[in-house]
Protein backbone atom coordinates (compact mmCIF):
# COMPACT_ATOMS: atom_id res chain seq x y z
CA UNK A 1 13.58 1.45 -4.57
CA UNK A 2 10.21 1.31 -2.81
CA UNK A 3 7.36 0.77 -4.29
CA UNK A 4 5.25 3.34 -2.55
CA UNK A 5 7.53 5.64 -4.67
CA UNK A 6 6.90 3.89 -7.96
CA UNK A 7 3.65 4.45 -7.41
CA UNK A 8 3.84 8.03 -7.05
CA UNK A 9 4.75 8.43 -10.69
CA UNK A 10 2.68 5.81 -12.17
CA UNK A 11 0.20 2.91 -12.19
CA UNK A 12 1.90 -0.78 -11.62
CA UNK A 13 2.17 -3.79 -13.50
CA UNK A 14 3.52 -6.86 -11.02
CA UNK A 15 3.39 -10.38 -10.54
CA UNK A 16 3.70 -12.85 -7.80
CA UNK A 17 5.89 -16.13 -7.70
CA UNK A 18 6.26 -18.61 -5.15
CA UNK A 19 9.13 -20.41 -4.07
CA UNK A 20 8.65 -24.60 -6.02
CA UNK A 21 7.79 -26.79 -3.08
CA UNK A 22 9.44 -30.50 -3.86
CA UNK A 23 11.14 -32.94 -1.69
CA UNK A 24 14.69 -31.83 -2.80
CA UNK A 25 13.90 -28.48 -2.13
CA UNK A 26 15.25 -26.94 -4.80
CA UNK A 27 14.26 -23.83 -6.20
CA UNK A 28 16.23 -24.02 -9.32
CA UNK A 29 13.17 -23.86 -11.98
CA UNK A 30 12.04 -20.40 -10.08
CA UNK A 31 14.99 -18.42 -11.89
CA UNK A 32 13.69 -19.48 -15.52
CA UNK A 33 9.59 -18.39 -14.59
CA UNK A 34 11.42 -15.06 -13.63
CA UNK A 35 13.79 -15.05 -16.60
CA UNK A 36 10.39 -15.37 -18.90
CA UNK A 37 8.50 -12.78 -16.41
CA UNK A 38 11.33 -10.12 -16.98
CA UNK A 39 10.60 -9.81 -20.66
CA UNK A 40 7.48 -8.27 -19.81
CA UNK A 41 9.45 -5.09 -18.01
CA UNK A 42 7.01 -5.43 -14.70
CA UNK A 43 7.68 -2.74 -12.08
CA UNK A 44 8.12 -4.70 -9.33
CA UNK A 45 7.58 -9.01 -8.39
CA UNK A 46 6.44 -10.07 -5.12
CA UNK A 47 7.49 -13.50 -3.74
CA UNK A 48 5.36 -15.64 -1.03
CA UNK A 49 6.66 -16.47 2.32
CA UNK A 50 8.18 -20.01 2.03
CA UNK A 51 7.07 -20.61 6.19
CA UNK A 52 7.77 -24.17 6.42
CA UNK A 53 8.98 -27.34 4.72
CA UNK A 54 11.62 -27.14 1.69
CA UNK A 55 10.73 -23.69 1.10
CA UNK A 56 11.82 -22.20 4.11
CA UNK A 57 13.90 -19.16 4.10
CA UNK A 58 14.22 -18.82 0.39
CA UNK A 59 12.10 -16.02 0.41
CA UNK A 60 14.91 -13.53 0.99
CA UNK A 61 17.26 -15.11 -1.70
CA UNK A 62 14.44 -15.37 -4.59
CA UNK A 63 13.70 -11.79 -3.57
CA UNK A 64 17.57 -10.66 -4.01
CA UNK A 65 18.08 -12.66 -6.97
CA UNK A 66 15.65 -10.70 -8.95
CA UNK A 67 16.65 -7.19 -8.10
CA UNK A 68 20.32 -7.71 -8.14
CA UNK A 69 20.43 -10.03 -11.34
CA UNK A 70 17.18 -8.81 -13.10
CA UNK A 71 17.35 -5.18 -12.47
CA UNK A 72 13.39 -5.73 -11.22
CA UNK A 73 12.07 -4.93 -7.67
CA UNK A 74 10.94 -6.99 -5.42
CA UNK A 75 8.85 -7.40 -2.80
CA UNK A 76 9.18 -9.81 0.24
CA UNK A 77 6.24 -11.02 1.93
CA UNK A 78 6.05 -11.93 5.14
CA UNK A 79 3.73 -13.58 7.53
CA UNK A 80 3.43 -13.56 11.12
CA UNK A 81 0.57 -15.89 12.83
CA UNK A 82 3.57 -18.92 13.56
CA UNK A 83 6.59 -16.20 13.88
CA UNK A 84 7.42 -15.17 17.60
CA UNK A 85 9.01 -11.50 17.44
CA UNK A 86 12.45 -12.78 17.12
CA UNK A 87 11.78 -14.93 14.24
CA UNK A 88 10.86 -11.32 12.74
CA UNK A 89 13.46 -9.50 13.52
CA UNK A 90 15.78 -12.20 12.35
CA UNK A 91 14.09 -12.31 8.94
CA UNK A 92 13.92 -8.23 8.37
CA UNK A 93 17.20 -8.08 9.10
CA UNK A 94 17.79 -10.92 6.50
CA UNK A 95 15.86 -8.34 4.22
CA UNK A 96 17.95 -5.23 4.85
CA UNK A 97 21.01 -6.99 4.33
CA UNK A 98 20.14 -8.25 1.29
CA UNK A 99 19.23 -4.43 0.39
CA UNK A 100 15.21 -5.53 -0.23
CA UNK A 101 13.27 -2.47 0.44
CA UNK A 102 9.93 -4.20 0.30
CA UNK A 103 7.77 -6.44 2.27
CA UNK A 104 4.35 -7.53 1.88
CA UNK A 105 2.98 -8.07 5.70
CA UNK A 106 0.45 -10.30 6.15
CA UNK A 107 -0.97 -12.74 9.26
CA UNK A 108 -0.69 -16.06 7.08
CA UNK A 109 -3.36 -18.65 7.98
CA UNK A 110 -3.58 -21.26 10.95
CA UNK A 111 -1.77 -23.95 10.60
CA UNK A 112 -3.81 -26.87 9.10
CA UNK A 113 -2.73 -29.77 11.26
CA UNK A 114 -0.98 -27.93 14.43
CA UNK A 115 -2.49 -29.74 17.38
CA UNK A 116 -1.08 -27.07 19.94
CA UNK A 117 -1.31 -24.43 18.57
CA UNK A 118 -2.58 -21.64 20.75
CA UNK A 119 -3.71 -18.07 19.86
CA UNK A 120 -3.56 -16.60 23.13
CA UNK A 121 0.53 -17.56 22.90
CA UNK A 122 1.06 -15.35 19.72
CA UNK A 123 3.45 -12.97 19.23
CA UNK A 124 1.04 -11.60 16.98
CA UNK A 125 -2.52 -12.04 16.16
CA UNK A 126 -3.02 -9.65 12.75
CA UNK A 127 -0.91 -8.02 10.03
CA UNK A 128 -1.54 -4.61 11.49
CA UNK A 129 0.71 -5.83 14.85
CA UNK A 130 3.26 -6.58 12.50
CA UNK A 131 3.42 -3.35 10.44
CA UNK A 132 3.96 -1.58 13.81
CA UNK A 133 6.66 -4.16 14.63
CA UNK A 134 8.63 -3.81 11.38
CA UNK A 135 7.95 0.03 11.38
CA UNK A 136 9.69 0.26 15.60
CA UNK A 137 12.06 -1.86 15.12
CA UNK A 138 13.33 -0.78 11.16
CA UNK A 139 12.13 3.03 10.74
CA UNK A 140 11.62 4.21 7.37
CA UNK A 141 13.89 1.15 6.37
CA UNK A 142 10.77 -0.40 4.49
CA UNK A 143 7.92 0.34 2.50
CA UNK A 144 5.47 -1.82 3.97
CA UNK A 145 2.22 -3.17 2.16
CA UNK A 146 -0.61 -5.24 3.04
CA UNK A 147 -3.61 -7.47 1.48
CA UNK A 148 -7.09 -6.35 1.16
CA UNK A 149 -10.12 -8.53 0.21
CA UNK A 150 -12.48 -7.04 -2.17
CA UNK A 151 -15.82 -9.47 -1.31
CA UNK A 152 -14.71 -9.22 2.25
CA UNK A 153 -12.14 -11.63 4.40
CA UNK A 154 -14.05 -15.08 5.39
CA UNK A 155 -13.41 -14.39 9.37
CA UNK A 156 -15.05 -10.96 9.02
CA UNK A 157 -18.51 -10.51 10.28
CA UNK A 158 -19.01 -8.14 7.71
CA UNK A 159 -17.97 -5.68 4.93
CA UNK A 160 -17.92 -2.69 7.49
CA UNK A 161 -15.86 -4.34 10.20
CA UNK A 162 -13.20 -5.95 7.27
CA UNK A 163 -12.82 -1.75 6.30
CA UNK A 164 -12.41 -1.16 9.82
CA UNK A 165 -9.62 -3.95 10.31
CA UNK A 166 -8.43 -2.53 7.22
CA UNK A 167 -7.80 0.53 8.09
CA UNK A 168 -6.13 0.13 11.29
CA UNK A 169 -3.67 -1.83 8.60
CA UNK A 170 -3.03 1.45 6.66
CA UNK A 171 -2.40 3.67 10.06
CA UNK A 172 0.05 0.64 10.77
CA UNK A 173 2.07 1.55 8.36
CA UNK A 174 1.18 -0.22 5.00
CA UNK A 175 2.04 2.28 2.01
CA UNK A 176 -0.62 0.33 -0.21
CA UNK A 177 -2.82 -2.52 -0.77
CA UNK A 178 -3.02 -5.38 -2.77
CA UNK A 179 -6.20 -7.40 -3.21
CA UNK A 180 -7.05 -11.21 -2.76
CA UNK A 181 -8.07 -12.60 -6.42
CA UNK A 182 -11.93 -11.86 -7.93
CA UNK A 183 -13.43 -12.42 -10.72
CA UNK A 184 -16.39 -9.20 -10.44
CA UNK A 185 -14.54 -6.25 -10.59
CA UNK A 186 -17.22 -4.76 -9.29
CA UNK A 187 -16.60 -5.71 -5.87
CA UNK A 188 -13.19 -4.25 -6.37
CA UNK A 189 -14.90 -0.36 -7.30
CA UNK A 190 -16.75 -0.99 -4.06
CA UNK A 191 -13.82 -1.88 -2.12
CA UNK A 192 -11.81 1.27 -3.35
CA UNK A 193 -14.63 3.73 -3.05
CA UNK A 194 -15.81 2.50 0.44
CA UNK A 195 -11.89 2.98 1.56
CA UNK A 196 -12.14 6.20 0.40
CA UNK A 197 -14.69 7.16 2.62
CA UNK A 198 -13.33 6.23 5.44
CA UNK A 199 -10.07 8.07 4.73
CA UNK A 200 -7.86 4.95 3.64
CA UNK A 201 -6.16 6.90 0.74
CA UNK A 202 -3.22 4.54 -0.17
CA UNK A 203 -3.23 2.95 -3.58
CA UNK A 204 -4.90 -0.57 -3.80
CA UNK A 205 -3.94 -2.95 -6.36
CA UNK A 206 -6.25 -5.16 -8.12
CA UNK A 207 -5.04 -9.09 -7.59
CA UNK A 208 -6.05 -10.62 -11.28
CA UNK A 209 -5.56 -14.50 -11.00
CA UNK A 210 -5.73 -16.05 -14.90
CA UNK A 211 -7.29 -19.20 -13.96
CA UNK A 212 -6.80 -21.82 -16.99
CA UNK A 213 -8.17 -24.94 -15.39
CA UNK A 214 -11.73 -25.76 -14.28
CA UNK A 215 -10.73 -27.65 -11.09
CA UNK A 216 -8.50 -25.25 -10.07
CA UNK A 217 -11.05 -22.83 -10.58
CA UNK A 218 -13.88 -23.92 -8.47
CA UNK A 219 -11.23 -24.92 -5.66
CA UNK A 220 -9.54 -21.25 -5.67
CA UNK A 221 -12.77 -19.45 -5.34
CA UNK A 222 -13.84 -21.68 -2.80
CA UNK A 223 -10.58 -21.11 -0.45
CA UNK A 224 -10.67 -17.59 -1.40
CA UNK A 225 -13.80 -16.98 -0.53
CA UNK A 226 -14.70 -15.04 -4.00
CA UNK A 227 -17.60 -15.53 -6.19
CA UNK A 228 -17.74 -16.67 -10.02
CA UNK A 229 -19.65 -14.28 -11.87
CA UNK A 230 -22.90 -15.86 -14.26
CA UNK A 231 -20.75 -14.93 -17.48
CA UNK A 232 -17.57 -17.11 -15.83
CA UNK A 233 -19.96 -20.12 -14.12
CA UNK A 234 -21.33 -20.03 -17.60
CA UNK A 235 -18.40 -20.87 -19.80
CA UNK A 236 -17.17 -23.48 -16.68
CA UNK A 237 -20.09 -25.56 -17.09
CA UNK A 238 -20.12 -25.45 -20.96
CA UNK A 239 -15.93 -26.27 -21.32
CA UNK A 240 -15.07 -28.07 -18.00
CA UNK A 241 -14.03 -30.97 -19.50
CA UNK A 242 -11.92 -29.18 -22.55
CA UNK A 243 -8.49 -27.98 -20.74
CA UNK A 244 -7.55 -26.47 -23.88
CA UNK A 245 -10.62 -24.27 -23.91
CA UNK A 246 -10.82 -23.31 -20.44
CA UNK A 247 -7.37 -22.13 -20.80
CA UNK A 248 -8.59 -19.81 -23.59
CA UNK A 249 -11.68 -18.32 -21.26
CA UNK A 250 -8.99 -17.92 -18.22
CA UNK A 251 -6.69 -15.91 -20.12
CA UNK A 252 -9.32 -14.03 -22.35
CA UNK A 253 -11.16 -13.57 -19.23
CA UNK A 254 -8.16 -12.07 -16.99
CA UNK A 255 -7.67 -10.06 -20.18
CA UNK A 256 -11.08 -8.50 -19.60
CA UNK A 257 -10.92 -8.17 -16.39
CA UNK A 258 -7.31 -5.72 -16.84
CA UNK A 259 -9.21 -3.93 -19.65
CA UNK A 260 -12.03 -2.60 -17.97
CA UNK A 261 -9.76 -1.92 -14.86
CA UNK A 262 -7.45 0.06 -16.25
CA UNK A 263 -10.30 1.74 -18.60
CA UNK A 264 -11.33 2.82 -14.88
CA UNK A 265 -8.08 4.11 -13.60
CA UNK A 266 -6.70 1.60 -11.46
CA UNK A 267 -3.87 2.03 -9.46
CA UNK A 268 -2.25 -0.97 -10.64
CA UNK A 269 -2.41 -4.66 -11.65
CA UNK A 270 -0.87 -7.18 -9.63
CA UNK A 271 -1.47 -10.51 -11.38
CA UNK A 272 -0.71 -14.27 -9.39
CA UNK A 273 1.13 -16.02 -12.11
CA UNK A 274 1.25 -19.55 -9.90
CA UNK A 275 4.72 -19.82 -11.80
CA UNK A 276 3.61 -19.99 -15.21
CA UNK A 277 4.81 -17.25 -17.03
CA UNK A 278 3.52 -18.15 -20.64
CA UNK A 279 -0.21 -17.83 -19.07
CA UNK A 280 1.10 -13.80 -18.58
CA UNK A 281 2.79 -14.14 -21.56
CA UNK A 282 -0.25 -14.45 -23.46
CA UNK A 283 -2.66 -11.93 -21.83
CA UNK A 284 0.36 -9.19 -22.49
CA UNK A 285 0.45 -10.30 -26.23
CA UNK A 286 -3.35 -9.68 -26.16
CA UNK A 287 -3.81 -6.67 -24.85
CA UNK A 288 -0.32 -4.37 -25.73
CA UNK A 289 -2.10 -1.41 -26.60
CA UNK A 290 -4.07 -1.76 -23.41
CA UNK A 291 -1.03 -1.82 -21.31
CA UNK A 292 0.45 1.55 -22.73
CA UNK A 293 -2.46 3.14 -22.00
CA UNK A 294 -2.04 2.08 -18.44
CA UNK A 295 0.51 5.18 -18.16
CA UNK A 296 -0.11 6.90 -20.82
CA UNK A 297 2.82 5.41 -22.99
């Protein structure tokens, strides 16, 4: 089922997994983070695109795995900034064959240590190229999304021009819109009424990232590109050095974060689990009532 239709009837609860990355390359301990996951009846779970190493091409089973033997959707993301247009085609067809019916397109980031690597040799330069790819080449076979940044993508000159690039994403093709992680969800009400404005009328999905570890923290927001609030910098500085209490502020804090959002009418919640499915666990025991009222159970 797509998602875009899901969304039609209701406001989402998902998560997002990532194939394990290990020498051996196997994937094996992915199955019981989706086992636990599955208990907590989420509408659909996204899995990143394994693009190199041990990972590669395991997208597309993970993906199958969980709606044939979990009953759950799934969506398939897939980036383009190191795929040439047959290594697309070649994966979507992957995709329809193994009936997935959703695909997360994104650019993906340069690579790190790729000495000739070349922009003006791409295939494709933004996620927007590839929506109109899949769309020509697969019509109305996928229900094609796309990510959004709430405090505004790090190569953007600014907020305006990111809506602009963002939009040309939604006339692409992308059926809605899930955002890189915050931690003000204010900057998430001003990304979804700016959109508005400018006629981007898709849902968009807050990204909620549970952060339990101080480290990790400071080193997401920094590659992210997202701010910590004074409340959150706060309780860092106090407990940074007590893992057992900065696991209690990330979860309480994510918590928070989904109760004022869905207080507000968000479209959905898409929450990065980074694989640990007890941290999700928790915030659902927290806040059940909450979560009903998300639609109106």
């Amino acid at each position: 089922m797509k998602i875009s239709e899901i969304l039609k009837e209701k406001a989402t609860i998902s998560f997002e997994v990532f194939p394990p990355k290990n020498k051996e390359g196997d994937i094996s301990s992915i199955y019981d983070t989706i086992e636990e996951l599955s208990k907590l009846s989420p509408d659909f779970i996204s899995v990143t695109y394994g693009a190199g190493g041990s990972t590669k091409g395991r997208t597309v089973e993970i993906a199958s795995a969980i709606k044939k033997n979990y009953g759950i959707e799934s969506v398939a993301h897939l980036s383009c900034i190191t795929s040439t247009k047959e290594d697309v085609l070649a994966e979507c067809q992957k995709l329809k064959e193994a009936d997935i019916d959703n695909i997360l397109a994104l650019r993906g980031d340069y690579p790190a240590d790729a000495v000739d690597f070349h922009t003006e040799n791409l295939d494709f330069h933004y996620a927007s190229e590839l929506n109109e790819f899949i769309h020509k080449n697969f019509p109305e076979q996928f229900c094609l999304s796309g990510a959004c940044y709430p405090e505004t993508h790090m190569e953007a000159s600014c907020f305006q021009d990111d809506l602009a690039a963002l939009k040309k994403k939604v006339d692409a093709g992308a059926q809605y819109l899930i955002t890189q992680i915050f931690f003000d969800n204010h900057y998430y009400y001003r990304l979804v009424k700016e959109a508005r404005k400018i006629g981007i009328q898709v849902p968009i999905l807050a990204g909620i990232m549970p952060v339990t570890n101080a480290k990790s923290l400071l080193r997401t927001a920094k590659m992210c590109g997202c701010s910590i609030p004074y409340q959150l910098s706060t309780m860092l500085e106090t407990y940074y050095n007590y893992p057992e209490a900065m696991k209690e502020i990330g979860i309480n804090y994510a918590a928070h974060q989904m109760i004022d959002l869905i207080t507000n009418g968000v479209d959905g919640i898409h929450i990065y689990t980074m694989n640990k499915p007890e941290i999700a666990n928790r915030i659902f025991s927290s806040i059940p009532t909450v979560l009903k009222e998300l639609n109106h159970d």
